[in-house]
N, C-alpha and C. Protein backbone atom coordinates (compact mmCIF):
# COMPACT_ATOMS: atom_id res chain seq x y z
N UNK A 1 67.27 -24.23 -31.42
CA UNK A 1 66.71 -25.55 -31.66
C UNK A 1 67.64 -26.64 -31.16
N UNK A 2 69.12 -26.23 -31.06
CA UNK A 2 70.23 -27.45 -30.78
C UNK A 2 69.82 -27.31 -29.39
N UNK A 3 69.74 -26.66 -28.80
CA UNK A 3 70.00 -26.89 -27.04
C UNK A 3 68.46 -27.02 -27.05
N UNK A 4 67.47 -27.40 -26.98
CA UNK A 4 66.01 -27.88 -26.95
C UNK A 4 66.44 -29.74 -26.80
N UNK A 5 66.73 -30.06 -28.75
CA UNK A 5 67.37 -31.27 -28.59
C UNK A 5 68.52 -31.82 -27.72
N UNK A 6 69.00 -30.97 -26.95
CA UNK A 6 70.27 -31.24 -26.17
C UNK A 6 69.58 -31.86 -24.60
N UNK A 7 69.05 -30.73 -24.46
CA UNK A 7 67.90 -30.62 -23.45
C UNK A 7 67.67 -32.39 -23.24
N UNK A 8 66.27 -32.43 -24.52
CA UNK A 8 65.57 -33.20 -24.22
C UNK A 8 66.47 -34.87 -24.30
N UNK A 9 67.33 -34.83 -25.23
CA UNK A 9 68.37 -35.77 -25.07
C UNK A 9 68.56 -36.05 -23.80
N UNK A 10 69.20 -34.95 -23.03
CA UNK A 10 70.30 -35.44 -21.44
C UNK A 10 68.92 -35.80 -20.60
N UNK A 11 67.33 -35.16 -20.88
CA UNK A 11 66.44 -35.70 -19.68
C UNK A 11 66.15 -37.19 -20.16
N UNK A 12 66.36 -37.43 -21.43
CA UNK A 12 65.97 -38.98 -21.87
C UNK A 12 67.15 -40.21 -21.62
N UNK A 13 68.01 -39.65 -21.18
CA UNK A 13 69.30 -40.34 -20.48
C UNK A 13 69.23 -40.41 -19.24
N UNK A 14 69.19 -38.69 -18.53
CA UNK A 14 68.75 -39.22 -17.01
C UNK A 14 67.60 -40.67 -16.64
N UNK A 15 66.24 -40.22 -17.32
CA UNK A 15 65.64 -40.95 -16.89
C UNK A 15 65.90 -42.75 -17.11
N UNK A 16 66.72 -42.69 -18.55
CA UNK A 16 66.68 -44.17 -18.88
C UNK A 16 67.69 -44.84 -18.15
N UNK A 17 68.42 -44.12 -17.45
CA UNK A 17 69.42 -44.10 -16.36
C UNK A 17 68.76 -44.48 -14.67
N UNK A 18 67.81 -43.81 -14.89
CA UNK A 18 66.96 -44.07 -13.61
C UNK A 18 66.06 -45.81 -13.40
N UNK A 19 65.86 -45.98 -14.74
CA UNK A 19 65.03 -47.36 -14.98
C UNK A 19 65.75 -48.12 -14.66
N UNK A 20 66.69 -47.79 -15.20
CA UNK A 20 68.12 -49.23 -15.31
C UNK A 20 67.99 -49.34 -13.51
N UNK A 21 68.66 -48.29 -13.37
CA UNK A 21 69.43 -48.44 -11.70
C UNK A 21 67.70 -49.13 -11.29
N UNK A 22 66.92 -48.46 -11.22
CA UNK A 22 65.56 -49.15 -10.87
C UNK A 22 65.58 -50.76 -11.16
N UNK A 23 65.34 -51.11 -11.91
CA UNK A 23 65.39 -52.53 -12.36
C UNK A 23 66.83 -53.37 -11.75
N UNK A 24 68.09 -52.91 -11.98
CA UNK A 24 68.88 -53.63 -11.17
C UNK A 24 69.00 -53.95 -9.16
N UNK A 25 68.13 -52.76 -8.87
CA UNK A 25 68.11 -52.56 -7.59
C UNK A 25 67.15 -54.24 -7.26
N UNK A 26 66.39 -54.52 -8.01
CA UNK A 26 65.43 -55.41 -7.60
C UNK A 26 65.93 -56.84 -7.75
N UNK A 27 67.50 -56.87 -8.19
CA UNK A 27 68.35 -58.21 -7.72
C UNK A 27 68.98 -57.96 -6.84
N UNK A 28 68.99 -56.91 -5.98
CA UNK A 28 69.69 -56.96 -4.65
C UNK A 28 68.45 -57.12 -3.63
N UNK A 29 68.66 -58.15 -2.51
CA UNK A 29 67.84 -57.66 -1.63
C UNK A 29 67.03 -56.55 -0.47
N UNK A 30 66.07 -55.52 -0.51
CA UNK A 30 66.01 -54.60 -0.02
C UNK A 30 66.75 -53.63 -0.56
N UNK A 31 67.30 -53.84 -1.80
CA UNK A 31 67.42 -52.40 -2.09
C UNK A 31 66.71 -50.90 -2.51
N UNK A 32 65.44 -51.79 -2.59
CA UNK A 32 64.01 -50.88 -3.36
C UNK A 32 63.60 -50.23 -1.74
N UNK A 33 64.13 -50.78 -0.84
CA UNK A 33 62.95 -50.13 0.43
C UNK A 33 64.09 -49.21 0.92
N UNK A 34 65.62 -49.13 0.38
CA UNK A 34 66.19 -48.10 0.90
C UNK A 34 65.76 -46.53 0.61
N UNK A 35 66.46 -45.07 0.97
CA UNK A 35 65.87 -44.53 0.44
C UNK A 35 66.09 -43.91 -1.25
N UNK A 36 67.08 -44.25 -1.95
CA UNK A 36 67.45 -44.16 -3.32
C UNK A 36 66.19 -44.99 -3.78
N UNK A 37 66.49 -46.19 -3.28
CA UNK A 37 64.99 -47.18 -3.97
C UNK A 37 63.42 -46.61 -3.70
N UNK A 38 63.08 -45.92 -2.90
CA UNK A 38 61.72 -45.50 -2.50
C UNK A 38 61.99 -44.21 -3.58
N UNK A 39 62.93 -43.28 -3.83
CA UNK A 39 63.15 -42.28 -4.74
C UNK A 39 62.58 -42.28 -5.85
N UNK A 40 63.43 -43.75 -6.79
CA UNK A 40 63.40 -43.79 -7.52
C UNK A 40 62.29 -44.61 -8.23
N UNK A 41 61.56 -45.75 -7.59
CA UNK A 41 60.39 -45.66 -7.36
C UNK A 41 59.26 -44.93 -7.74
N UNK A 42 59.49 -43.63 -7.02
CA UNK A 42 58.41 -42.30 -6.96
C UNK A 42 58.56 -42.09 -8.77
N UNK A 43 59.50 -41.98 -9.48
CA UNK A 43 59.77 -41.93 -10.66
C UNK A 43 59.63 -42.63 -11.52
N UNK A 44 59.54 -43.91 -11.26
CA UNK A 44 60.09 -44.78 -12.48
C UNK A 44 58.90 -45.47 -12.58
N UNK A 45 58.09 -45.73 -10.90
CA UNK A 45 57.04 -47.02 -11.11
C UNK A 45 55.57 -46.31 -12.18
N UNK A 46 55.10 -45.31 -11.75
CA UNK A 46 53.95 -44.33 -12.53
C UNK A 46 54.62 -45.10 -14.16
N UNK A 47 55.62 -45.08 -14.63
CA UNK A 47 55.66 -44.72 -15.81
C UNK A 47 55.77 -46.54 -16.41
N UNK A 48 56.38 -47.55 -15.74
CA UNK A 48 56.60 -48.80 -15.81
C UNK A 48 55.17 -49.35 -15.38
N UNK A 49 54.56 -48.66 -14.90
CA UNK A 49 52.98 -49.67 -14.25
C UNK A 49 52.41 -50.19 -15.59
N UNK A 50 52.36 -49.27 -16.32
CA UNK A 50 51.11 -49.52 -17.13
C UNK A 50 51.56 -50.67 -18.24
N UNK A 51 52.63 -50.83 -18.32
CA UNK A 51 53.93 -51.59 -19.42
C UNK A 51 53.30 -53.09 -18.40
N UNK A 52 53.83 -53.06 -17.33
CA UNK A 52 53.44 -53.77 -16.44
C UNK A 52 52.07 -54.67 -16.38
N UNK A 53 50.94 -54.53 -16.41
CA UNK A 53 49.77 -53.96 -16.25
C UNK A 53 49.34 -55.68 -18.03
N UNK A 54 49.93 -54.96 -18.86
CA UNK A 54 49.46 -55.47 -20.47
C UNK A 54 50.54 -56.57 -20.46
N UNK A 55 51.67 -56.34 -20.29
CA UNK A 55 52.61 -58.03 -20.48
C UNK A 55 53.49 -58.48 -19.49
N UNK A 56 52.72 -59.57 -19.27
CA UNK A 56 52.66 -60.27 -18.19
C UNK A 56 54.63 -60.89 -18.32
N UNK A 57 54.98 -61.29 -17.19
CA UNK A 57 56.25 -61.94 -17.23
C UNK A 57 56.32 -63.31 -17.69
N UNK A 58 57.52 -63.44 -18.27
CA UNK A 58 57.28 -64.68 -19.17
C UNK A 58 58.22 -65.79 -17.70
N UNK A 59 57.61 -66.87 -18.06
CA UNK A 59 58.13 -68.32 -16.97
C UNK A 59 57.33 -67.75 -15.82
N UNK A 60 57.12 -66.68 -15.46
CA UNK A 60 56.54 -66.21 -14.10
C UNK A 60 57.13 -65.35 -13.22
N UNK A 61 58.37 -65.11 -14.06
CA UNK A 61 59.35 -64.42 -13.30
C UNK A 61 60.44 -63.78 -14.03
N UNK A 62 60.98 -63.78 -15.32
CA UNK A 62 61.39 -62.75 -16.10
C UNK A 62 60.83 -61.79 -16.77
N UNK A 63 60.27 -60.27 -15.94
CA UNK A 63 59.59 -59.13 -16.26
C UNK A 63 60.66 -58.42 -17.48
N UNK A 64 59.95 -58.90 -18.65
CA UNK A 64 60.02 -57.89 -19.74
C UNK A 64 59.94 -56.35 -19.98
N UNK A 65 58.73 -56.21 -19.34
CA UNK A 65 57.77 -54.58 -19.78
C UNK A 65 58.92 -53.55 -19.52
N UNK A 66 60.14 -53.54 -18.59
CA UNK A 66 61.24 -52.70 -18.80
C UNK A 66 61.34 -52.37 -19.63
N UNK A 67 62.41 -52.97 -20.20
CA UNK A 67 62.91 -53.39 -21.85
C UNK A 67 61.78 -52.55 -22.96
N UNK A 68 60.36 -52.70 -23.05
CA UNK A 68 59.76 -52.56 -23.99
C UNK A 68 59.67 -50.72 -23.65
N UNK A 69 59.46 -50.73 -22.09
CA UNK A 69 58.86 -49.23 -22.01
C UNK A 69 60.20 -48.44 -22.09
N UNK A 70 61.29 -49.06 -22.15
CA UNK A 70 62.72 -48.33 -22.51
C UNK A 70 62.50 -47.92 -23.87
N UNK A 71 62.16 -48.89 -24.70
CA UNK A 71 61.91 -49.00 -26.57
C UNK A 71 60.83 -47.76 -26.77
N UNK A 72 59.51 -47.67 -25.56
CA UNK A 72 58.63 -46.90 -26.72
C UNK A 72 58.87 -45.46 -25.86
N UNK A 73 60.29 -45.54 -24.90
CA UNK A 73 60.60 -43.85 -24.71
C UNK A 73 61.57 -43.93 -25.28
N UNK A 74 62.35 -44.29 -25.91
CA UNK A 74 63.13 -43.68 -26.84
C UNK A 74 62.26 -43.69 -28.43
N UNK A 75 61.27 -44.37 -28.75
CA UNK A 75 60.56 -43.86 -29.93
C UNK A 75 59.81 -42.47 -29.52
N UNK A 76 59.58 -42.19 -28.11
CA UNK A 76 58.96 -41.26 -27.92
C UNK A 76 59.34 -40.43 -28.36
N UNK A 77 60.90 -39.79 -27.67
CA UNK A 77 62.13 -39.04 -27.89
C UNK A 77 62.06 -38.43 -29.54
N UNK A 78 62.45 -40.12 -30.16
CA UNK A 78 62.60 -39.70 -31.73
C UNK A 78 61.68 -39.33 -32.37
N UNK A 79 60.45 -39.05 -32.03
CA UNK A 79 59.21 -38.92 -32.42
C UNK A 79 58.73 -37.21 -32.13
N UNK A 80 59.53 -36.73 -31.09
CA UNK A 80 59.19 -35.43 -30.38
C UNK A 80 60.78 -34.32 -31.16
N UNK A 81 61.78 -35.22 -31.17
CA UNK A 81 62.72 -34.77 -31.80
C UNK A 81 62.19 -34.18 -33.22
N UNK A 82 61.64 -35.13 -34.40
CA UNK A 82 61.22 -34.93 -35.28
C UNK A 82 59.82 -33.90 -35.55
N UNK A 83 59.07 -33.72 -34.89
CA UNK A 83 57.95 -33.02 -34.65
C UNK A 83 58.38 -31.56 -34.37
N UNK A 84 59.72 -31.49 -33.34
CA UNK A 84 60.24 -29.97 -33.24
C UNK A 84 61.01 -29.87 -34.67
N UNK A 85 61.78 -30.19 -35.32
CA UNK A 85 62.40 -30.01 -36.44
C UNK A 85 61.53 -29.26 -37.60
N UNK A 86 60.59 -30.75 -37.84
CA UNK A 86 59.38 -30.00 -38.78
C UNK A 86 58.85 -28.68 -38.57
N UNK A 87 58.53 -28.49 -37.28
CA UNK A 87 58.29 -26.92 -37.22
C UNK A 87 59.10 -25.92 -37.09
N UNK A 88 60.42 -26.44 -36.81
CA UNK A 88 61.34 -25.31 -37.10
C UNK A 88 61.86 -25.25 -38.23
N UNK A 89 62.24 -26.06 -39.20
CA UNK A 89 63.03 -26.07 -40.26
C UNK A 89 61.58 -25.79 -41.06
């Protein structure tokens, strides 16, 4: 059961690792059309669209929905963490 949670821990780091670098790439210029940025992209945008999509940027230009879809994958996490426990313990 520890290395499941270990598991799913280090993939919920990679990825929240991936957002970040995602989201900072988009204060450099052209860094999204390199190929790390088209990569990561392939990964990150599917899962940020829909965050995207429901709340809009506030002034017109500080995009929030990061931030939030960071919040409801790590409730995800703690939510899937707890669900394996219950059935194992």
């Amino acid at each position: 059961m520890q290395q499941i949670e270990v598991l799913l821990y280090t993939l919920y780091q990679i990825y929240f690792y991936m957002v970040i670098v995602y989201i900072l790439m988009s204060w450099l210029p052209n860094a999204r059309e390199s190929f790390i940025g088209e990569w990561l992209g392939k990964f990150v945008e599917p899962y940020l669209r829909p965050f995207r999509r429901f709340i809009p940027p506030l002034f017109g230009v500080l995009d929030i929905s990061p931030i939030v879809a960071l919040i409801v994958l790590q409730l995800a996490l703690n939510g899937l963490i707890s669900i394996l426990r219950y059935f194992v313990y």
